[in-house]
Structure formats: C-alpha cells, structure tokens
C-alpha atoms as a PDB file:
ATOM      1  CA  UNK A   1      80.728 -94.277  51.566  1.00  0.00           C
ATOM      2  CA  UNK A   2      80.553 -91.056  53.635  1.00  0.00           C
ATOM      3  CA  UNK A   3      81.659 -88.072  52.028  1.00  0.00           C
ATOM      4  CA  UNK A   4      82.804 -85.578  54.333  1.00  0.00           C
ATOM      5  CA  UNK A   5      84.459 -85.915  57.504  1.00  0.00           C
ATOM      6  CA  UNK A   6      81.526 -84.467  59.262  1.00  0.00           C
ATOM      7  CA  UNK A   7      79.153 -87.330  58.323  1.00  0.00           C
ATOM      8  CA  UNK A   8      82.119 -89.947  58.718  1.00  0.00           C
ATOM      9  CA  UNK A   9      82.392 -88.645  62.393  1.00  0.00           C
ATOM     10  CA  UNK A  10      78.855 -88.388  63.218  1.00  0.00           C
ATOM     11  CA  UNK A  11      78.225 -92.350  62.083  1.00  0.00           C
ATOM     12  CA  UNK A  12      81.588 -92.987  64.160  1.00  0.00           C
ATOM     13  CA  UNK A  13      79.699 -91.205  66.868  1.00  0.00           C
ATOM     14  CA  UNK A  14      76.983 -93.786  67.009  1.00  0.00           C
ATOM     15  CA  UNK A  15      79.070 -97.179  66.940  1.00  0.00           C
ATOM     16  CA  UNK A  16      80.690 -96.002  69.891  1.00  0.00           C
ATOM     17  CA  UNK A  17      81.367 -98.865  72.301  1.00  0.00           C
ATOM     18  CA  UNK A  18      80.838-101.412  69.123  1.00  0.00           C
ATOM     19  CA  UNK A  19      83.402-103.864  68.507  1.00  0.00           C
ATOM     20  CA  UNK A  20      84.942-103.517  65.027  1.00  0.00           C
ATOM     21  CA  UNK A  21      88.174-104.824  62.897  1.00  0.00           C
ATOM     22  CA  UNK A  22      90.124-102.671  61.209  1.00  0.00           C
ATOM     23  CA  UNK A  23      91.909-103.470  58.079  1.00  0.00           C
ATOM     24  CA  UNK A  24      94.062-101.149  57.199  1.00  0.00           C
ATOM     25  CA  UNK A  25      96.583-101.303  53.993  1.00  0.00           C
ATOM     26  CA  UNK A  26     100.370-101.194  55.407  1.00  0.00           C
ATOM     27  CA  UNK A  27     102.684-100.574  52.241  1.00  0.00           C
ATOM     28  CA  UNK A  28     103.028-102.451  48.540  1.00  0.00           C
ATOM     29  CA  UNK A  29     100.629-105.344  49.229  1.00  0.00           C
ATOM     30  CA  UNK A  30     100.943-105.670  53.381  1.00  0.00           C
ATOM     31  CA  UNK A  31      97.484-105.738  54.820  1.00  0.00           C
ATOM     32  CA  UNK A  32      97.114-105.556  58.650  1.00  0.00           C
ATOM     33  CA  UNK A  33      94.029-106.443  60.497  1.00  0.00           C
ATOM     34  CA  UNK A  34      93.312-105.464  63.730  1.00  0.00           C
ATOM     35  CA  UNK A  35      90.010-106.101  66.384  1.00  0.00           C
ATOM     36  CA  UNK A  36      89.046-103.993  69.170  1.00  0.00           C
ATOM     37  CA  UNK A  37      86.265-101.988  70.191  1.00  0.00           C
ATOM     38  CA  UNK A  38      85.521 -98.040  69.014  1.00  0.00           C
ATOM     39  CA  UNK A  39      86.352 -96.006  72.707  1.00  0.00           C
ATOM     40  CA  UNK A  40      86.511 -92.187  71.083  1.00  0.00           C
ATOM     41  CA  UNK A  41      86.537 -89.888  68.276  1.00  0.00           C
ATOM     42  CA  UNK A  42      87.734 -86.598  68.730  1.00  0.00           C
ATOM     43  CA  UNK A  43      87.888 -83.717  65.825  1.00  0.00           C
ATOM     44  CA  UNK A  44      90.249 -85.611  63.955  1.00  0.00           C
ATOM     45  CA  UNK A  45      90.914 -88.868  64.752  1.00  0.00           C
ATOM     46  CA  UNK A  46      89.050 -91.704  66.702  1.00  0.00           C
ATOM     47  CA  UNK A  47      91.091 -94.230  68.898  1.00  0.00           C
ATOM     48  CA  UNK A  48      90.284 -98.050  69.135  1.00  0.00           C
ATOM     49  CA  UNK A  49      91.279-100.016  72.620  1.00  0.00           C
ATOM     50  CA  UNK A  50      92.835-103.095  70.868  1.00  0.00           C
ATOM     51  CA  UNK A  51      92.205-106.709  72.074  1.00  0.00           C
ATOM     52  CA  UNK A  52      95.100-107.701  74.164  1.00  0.00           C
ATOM     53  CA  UNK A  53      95.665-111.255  72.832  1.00  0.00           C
ATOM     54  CA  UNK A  54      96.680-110.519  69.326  1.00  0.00           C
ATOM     55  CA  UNK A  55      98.297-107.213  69.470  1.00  0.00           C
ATOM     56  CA  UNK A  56     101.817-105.616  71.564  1.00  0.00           C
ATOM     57  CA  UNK A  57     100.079-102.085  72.782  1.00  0.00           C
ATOM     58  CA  UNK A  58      96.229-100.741  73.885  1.00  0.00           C
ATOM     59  CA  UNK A  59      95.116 -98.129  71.631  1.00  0.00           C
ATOM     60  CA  UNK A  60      95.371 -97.007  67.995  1.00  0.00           C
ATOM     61  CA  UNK A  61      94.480 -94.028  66.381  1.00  0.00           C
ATOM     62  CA  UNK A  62      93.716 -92.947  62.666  1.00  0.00           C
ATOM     63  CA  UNK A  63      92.489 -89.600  61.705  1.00  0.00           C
ATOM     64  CA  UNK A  64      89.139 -89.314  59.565  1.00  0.00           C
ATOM     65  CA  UNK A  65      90.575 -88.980  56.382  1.00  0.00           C
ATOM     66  CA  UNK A  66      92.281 -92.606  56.252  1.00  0.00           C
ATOM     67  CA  UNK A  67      88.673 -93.706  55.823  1.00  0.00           C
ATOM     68  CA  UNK A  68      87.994 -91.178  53.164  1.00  0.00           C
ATOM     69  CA  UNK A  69      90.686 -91.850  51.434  1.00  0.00           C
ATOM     70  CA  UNK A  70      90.124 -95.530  51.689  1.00  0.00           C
ATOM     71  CA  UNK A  71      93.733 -96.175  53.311  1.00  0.00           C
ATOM     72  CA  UNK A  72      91.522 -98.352  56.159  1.00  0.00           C
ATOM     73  CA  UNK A  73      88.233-100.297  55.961  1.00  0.00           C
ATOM     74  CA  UNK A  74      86.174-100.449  59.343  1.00  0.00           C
ATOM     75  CA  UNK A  75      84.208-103.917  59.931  1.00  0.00           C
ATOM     76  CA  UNK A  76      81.507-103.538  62.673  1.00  0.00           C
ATOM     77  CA  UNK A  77      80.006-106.913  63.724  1.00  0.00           C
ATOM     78  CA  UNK A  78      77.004-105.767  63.299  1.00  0.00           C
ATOM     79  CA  UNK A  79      77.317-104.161  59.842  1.00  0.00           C
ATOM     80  CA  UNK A  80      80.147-103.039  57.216  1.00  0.00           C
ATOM     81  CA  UNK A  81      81.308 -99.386  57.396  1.00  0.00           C
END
C-alpha cells in the first residue's frame, strides 16, 4: 500500500482510462460497490465516470486520503490496487 499521497496519485496517474470497481465502506457494516472507469485525478481527489446501468448519476469523486486511510479499496481489472 502506497504511503503518501504523492505516490498514491502518481500510480492513479498511470491507470488512467482503466476500468476499476470501487468498494468503498458506507457506515457500521454497509459496503457499496461501484464499476466505472478512472477519467481524472486532480491534487486531491480523482473522479470515476460510473457505468450507467447500475448506478442513478455519472461521476464520483473521493479525495486521496480515503485510500490511505483504507475507507475505499480500488479493483483494477487488470490488477488489485
């Protein structure tokens, strides 16, 4: 696991494009899983465009530190983040 923000936006940087799920923990024992593909990161957060068929709105955002904090897991389809 990445341990700075830095290196967890610079790997970010390079799955641009990639199609990933994000699981992301929603309160006393809610999980929420959501695919879509990796469109930006900015200086704090990155956004994912969210498939259309399973989810009510486009685009999510989380900020850097929910992954270091471990408050969301990326999946790539390629590899595990």
């Amino acid at each position: 696991m990445p341990t700075s923000i830095m290196t967890i936006k610079s790997k970010l940087d390079s799955h641009l494009g990639d199609s990933l799920t994000v699981v992301a923990r929603a309160g006393r024992k809610k999980i929420t899983k959501r695919r879509g593909i990796l469109k930006n990161t900015f200086p704090a957060v990155f956004v994912v465009d969210l498939d259309q068929d399973s989810n009510n709105f486009e685009h999510v955002s989380y900020s850097y530190t929910d992954l270091l904090t471990k408050n969301i897991t990326l999946k790539f389809d390629d590899a595990v983040q």
